[in-house]
Each structure stands twice: as structure tokens, then as C-alpha cells.
PDB file of N, CA and C in Angstrom:
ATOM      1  N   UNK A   1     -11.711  43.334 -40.421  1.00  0.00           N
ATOM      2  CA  UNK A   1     -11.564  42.082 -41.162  1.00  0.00           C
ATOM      3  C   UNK A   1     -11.174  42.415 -42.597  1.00  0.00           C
ATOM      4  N   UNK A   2     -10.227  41.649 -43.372  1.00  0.00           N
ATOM      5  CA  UNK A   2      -9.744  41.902 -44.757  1.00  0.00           C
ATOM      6  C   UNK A   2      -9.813  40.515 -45.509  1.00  0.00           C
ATOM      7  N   UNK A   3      -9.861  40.407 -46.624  1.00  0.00           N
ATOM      8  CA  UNK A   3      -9.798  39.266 -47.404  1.00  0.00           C
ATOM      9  C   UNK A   3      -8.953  39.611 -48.040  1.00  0.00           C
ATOM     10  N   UNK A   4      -8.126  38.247 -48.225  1.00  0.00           N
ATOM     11  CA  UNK A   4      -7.150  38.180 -48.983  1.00  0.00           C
ATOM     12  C   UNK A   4      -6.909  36.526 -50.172  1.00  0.00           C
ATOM     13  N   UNK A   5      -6.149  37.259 -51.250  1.00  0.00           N
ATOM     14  CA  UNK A   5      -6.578  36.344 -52.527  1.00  0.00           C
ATOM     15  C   UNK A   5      -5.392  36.397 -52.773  1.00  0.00           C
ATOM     16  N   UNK A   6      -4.455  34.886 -52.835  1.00  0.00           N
ATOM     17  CA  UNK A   6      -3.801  34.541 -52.911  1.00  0.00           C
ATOM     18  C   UNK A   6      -3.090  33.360 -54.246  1.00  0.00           C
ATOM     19  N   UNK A   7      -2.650  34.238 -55.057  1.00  0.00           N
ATOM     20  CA  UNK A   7      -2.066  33.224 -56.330  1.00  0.00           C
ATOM     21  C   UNK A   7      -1.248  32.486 -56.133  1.00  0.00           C
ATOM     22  N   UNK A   8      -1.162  31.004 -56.577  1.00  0.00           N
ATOM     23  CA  UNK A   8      -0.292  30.164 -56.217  1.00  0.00           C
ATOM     24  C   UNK A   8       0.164  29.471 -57.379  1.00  0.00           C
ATOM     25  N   UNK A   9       1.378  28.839 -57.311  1.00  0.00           N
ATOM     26  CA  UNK A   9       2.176  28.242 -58.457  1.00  0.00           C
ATOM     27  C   UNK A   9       1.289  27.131 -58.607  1.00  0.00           C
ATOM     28  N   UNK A  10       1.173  26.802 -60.036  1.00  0.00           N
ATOM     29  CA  UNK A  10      -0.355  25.539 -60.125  1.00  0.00           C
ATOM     30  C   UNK A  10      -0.052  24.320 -59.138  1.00  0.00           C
ATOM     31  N   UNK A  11      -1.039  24.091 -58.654  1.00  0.00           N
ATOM     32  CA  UNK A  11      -1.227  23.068 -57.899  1.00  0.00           C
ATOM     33  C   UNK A  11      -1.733  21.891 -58.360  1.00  0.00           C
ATOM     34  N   UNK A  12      -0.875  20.676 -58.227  1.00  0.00           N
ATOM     35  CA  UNK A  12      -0.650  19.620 -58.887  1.00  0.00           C
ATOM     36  C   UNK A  12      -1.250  18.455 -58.435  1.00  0.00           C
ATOM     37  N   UNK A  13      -2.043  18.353 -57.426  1.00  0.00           N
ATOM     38  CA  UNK A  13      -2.831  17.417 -56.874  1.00  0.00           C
ATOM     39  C   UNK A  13      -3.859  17.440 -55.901  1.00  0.00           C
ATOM     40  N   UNK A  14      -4.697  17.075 -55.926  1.00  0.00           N
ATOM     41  CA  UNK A  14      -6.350  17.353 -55.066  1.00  0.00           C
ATOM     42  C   UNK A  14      -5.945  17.478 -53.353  1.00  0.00           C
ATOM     43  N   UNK A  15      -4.948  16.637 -52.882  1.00  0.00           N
ATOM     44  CA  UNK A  15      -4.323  16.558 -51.198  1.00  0.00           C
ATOM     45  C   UNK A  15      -3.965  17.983 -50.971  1.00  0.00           C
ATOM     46  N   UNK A  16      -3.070  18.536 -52.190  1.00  0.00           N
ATOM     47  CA  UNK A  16      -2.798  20.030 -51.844  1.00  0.00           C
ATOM     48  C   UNK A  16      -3.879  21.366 -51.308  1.00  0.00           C
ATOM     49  N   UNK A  17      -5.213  20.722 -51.396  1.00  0.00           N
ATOM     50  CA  UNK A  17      -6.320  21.705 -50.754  1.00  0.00           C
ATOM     51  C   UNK A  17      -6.336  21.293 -49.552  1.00  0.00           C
ATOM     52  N   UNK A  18      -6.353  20.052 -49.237  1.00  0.00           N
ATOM     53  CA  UNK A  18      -6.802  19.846 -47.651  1.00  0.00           C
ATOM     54  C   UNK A  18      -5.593  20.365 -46.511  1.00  0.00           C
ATOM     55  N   UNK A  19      -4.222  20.315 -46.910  1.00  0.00           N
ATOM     56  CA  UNK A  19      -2.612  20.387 -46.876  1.00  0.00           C
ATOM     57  C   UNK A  19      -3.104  21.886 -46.265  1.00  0.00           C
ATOM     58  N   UNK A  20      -3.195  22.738 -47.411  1.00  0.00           N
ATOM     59  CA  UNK A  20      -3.341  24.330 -47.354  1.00  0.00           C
ATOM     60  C   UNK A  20      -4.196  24.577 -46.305  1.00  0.00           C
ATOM     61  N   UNK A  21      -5.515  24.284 -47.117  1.00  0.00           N
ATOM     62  CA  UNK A  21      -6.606  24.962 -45.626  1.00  0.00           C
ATOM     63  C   UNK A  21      -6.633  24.155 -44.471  1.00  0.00           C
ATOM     64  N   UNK A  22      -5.861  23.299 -44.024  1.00  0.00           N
ATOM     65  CA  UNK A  22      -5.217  22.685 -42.929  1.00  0.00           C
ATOM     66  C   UNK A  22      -4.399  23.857 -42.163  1.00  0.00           C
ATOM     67  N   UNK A  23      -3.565  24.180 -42.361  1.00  0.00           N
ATOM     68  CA  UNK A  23      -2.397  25.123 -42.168  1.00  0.00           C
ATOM     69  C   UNK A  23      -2.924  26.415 -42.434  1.00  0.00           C
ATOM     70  N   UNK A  24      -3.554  26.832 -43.428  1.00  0.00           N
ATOM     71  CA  UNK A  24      -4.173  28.514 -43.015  1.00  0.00           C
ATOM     72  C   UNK A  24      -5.187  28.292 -41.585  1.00  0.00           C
ATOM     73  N   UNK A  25      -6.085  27.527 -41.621  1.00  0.00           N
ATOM     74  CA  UNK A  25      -6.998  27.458 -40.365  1.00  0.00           C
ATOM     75  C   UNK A  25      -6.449  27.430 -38.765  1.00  0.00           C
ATOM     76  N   UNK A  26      -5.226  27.019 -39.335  1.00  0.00           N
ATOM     77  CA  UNK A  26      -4.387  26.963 -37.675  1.00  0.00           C
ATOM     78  C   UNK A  26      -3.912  28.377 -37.772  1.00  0.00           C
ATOM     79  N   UNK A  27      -3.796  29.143 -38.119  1.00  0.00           N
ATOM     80  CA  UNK A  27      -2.992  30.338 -38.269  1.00  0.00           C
ATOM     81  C   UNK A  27      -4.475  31.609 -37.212  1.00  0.00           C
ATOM     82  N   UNK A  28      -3.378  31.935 -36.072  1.00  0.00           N
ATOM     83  CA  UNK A  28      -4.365  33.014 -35.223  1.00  0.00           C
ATOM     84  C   UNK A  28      -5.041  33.799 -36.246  1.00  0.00           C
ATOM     85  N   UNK A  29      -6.212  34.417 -36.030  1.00  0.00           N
ATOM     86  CA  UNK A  29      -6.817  35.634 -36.977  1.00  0.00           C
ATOM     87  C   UNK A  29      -6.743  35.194 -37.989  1.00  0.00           C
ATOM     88  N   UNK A  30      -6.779  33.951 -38.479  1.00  0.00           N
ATOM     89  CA  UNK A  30      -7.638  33.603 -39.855  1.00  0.00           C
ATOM     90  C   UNK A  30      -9.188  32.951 -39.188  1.00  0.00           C
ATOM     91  N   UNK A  31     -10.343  33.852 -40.472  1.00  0.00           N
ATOM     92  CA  UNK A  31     -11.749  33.102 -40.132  1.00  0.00           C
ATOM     93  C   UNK A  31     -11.577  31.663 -40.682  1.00  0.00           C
ATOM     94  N   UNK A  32     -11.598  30.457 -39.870  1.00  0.00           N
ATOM     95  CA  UNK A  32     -11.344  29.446 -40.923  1.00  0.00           C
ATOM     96  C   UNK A  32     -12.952  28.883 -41.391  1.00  0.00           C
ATOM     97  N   UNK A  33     -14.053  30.219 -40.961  1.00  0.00           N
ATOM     98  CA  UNK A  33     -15.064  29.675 -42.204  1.00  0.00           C
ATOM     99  C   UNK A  33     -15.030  30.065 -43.663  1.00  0.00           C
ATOM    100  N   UNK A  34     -14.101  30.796 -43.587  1.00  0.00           N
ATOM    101  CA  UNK A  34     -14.069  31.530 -45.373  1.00  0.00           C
ATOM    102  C   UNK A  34     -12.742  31.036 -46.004  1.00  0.00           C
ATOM    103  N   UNK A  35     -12.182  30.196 -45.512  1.00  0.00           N
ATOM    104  CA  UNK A  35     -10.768  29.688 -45.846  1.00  0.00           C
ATOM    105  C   UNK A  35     -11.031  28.928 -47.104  1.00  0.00           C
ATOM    106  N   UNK A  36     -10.993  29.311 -48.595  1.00  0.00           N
ATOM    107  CA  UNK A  36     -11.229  28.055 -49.670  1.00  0.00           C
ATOM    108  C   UNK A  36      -9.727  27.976 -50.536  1.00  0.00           C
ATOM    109  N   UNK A  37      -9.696  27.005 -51.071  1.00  0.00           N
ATOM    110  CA  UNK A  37      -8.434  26.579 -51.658  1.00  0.00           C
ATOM    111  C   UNK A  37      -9.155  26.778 -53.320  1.00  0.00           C
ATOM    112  N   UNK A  38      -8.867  27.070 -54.177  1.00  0.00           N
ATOM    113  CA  UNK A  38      -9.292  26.980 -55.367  1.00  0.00           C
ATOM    114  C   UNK A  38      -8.591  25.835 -56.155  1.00  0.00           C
ATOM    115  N   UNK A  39      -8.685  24.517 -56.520  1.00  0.00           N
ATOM    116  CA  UNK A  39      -7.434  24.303 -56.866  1.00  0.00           C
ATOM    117  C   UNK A  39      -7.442  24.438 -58.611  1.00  0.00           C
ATOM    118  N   UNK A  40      -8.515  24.354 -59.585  1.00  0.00           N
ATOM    119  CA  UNK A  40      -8.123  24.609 -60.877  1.00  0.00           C
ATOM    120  C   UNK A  40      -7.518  25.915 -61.394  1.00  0.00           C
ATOM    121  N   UNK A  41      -7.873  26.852 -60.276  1.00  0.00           N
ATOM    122  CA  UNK A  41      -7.639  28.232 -60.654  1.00  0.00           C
ATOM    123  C   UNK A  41      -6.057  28.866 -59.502  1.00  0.00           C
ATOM    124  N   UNK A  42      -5.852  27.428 -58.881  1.00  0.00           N
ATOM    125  CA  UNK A  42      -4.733  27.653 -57.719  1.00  0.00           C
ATOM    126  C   UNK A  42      -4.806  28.983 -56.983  1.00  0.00           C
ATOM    127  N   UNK A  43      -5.991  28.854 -56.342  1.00  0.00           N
ATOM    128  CA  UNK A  43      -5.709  29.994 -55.078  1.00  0.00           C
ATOM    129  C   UNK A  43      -6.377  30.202 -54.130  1.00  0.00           C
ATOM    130  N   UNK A  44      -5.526  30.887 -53.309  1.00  0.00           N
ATOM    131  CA  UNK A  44      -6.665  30.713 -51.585  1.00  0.00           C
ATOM    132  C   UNK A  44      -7.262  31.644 -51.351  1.00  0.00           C
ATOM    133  N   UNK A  45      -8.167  31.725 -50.939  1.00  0.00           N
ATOM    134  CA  UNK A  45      -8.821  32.826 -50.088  1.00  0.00           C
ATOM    135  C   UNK A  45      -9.098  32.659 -48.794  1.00  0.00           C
ATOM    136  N   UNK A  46      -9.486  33.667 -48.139  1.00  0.00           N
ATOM    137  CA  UNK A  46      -9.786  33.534 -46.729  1.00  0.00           C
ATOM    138  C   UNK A  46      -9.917  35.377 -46.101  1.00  0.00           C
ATOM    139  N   UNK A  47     -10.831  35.356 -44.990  1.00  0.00           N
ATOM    140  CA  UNK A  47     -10.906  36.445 -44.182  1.00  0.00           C
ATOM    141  C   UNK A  47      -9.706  36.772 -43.190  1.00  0.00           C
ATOM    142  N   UNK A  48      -9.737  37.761 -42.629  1.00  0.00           N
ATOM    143  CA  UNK A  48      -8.458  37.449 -41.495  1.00  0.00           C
ATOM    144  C   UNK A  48      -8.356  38.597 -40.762  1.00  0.00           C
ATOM    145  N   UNK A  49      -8.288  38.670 -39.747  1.00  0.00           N
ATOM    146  CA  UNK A  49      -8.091  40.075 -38.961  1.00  0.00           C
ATOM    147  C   UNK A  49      -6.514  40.438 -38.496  1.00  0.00           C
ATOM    148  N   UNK A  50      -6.467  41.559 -39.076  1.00  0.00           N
ATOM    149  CA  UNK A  50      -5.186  42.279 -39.491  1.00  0.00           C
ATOM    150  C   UNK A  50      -4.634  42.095 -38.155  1.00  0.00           C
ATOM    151  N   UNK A  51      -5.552  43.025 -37.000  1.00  0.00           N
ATOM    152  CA  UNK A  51      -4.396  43.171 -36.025  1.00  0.00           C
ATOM    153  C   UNK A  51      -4.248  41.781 -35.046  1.00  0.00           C
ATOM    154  N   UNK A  52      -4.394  40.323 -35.299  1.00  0.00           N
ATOM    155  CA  UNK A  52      -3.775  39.088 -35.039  1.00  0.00           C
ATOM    156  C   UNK A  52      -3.255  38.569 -36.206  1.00  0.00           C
ATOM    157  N   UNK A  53      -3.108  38.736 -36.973  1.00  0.00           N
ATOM    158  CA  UNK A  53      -2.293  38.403 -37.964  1.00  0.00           C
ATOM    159  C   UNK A  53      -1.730  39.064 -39.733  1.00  0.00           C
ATOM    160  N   UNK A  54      -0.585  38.578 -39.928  1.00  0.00           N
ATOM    161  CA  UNK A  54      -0.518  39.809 -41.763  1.00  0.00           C
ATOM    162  C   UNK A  54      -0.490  38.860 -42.528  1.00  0.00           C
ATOM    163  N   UNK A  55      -0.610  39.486 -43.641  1.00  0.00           N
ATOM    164  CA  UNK A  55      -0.273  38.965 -45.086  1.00  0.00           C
ATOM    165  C   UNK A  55       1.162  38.169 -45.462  1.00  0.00           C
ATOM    166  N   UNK A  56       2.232  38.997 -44.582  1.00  0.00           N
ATOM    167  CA  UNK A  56       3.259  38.314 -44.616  1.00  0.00           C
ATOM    168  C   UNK A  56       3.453  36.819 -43.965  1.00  0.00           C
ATOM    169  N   UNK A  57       2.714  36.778 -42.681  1.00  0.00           N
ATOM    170  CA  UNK A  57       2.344  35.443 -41.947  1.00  0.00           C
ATOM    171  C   UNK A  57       2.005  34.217 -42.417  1.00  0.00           C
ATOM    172  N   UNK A  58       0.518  34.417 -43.297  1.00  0.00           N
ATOM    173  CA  UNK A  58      -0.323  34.090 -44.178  1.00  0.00           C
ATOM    174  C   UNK A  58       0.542  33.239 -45.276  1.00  0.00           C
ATOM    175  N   UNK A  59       1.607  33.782 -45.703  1.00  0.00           N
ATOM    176  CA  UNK A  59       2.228  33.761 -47.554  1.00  0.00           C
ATOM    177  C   UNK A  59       3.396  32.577 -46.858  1.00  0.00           C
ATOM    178  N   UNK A  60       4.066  33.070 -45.659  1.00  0.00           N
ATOM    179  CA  UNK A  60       4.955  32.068 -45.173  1.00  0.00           C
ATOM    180  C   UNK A  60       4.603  30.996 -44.736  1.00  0.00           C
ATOM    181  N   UNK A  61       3.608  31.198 -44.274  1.00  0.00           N
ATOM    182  CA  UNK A  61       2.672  29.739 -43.970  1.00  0.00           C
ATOM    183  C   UNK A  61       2.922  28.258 -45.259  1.00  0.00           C
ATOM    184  N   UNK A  62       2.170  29.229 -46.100  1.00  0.00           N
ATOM    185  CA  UNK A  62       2.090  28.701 -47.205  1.00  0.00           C
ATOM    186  C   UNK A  62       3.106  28.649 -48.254  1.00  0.00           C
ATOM    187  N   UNK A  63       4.485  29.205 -47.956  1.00  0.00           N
ATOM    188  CA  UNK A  63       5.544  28.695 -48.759  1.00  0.00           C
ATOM    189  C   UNK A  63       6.186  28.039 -47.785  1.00  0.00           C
ATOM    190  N   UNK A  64       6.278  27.627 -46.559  1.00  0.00           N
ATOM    191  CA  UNK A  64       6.949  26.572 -45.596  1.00  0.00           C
ATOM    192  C   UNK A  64       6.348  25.308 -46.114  1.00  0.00           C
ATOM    193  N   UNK A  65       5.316  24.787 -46.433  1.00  0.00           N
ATOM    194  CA  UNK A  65       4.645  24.058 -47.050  1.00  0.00           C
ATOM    195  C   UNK A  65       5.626  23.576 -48.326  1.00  0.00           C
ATOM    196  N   UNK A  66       5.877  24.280 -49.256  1.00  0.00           N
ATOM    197  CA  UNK A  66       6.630  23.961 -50.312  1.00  0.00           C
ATOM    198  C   UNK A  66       6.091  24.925 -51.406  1.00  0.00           C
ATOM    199  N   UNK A  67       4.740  25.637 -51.095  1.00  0.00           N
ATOM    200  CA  UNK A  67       4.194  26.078 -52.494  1.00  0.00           C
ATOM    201  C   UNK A  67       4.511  27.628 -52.596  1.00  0.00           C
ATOM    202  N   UNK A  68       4.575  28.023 -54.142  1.00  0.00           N
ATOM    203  CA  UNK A  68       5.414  29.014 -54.441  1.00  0.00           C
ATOM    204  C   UNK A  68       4.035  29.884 -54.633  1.00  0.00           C
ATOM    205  N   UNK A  69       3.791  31.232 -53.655  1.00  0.00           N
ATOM    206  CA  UNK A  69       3.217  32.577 -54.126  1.00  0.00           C
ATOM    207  C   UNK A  69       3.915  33.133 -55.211  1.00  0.00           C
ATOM    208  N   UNK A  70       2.424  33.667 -56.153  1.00  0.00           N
ATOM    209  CA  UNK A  70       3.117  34.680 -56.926  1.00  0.00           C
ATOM    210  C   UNK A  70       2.573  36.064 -56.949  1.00  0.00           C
ATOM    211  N   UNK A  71       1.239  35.778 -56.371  1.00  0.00           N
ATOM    212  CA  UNK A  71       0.971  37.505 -55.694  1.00  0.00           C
ATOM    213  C   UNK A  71      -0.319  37.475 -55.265  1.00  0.00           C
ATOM    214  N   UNK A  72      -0.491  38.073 -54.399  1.00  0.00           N
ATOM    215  CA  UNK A  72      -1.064  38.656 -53.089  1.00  0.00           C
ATOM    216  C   UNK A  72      -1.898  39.572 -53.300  1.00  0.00           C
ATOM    217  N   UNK A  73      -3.702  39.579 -53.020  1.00  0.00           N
ATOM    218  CA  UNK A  73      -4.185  40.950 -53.005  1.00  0.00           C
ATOM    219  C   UNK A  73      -4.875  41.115 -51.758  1.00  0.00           C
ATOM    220  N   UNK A  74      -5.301  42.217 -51.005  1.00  0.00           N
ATOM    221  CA  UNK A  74      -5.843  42.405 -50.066  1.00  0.00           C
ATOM    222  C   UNK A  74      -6.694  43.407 -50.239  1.00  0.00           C
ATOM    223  N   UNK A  75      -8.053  42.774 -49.324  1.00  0.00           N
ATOM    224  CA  UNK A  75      -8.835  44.190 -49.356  1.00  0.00           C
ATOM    225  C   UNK A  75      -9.678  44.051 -48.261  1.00  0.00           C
ATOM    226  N   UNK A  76     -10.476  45.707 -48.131  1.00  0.00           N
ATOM    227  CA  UNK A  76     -11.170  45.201 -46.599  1.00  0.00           C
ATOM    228  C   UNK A  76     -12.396  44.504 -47.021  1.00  0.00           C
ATOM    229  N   UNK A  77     -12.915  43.551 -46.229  1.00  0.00           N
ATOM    230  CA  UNK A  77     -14.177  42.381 -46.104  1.00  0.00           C
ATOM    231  C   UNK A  77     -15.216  43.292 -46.179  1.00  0.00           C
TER     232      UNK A  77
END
């Protein structure tokens, strides 16, 4: 299991948390009990197990959405 912390271009309205951890929680190999949206500090977190899903998965998720990553950290849980 790894956590990963995810910076996002500021997020401009309160719907944009439910939007996000909507769409990370559907994503295979995300824990969607650790899934939080930060929104004053714009960023996600969440657990996730590597070998059902990556970081790259994760980031596209969330720029298909519309919102712009600006960087990515990972580490093990």
C-alpha cells in the first residue's frame, strides 16, 4: 500500500471535493477510506495499492475531470 499526495491547481468551489473523491473512489486499488480532498490547501490524498493501480492512473483520472496537477508525491503507507 502507498499514499499518495496530490497538488492541484486551486480549487474554486466546495462541489469540486465531492466531483474528485467521487472519481478517485471508483478507481480499482484506491482505499476509498483514506480518499480526502483538501480543498483550502487543494489536494488529494488517498492510499492505493500499486500493483492494481499507478500514479499515472490516479493524475488522469483527475485531469479528465478538468483539474490541472502540479505535482505528485508518493510514499509507502
Amino acid at each position: 500500500m502507498k499514499t499518495v499526495t496530490i497538488q492541484l491547481e486551486a480549487l474554486t468551489c466546495p462541489s469540486c471535493i465531492q466531483k474528485i473523491e467521487g472519481a478517485m473512489k471508483k478507481i480499482d486499488g484506491v482505499d476509498r477510506d483514506t480518499v480526502k480532498v483538501m480543498f483550502n490547501a487543494s489536494r488529494v490524498k488517498a492510499n492505493f495499492e500499486s500493483d492494481k493501480t499507478t500514479l499515472e492512473e490516479i493524475e488522469k483520472t483527475i485531469t479528465r475531470m478538468g483539474y490541472t496537477v502540479e505535482k505528485s508525491k508518493v510514499k509507502a503507507a
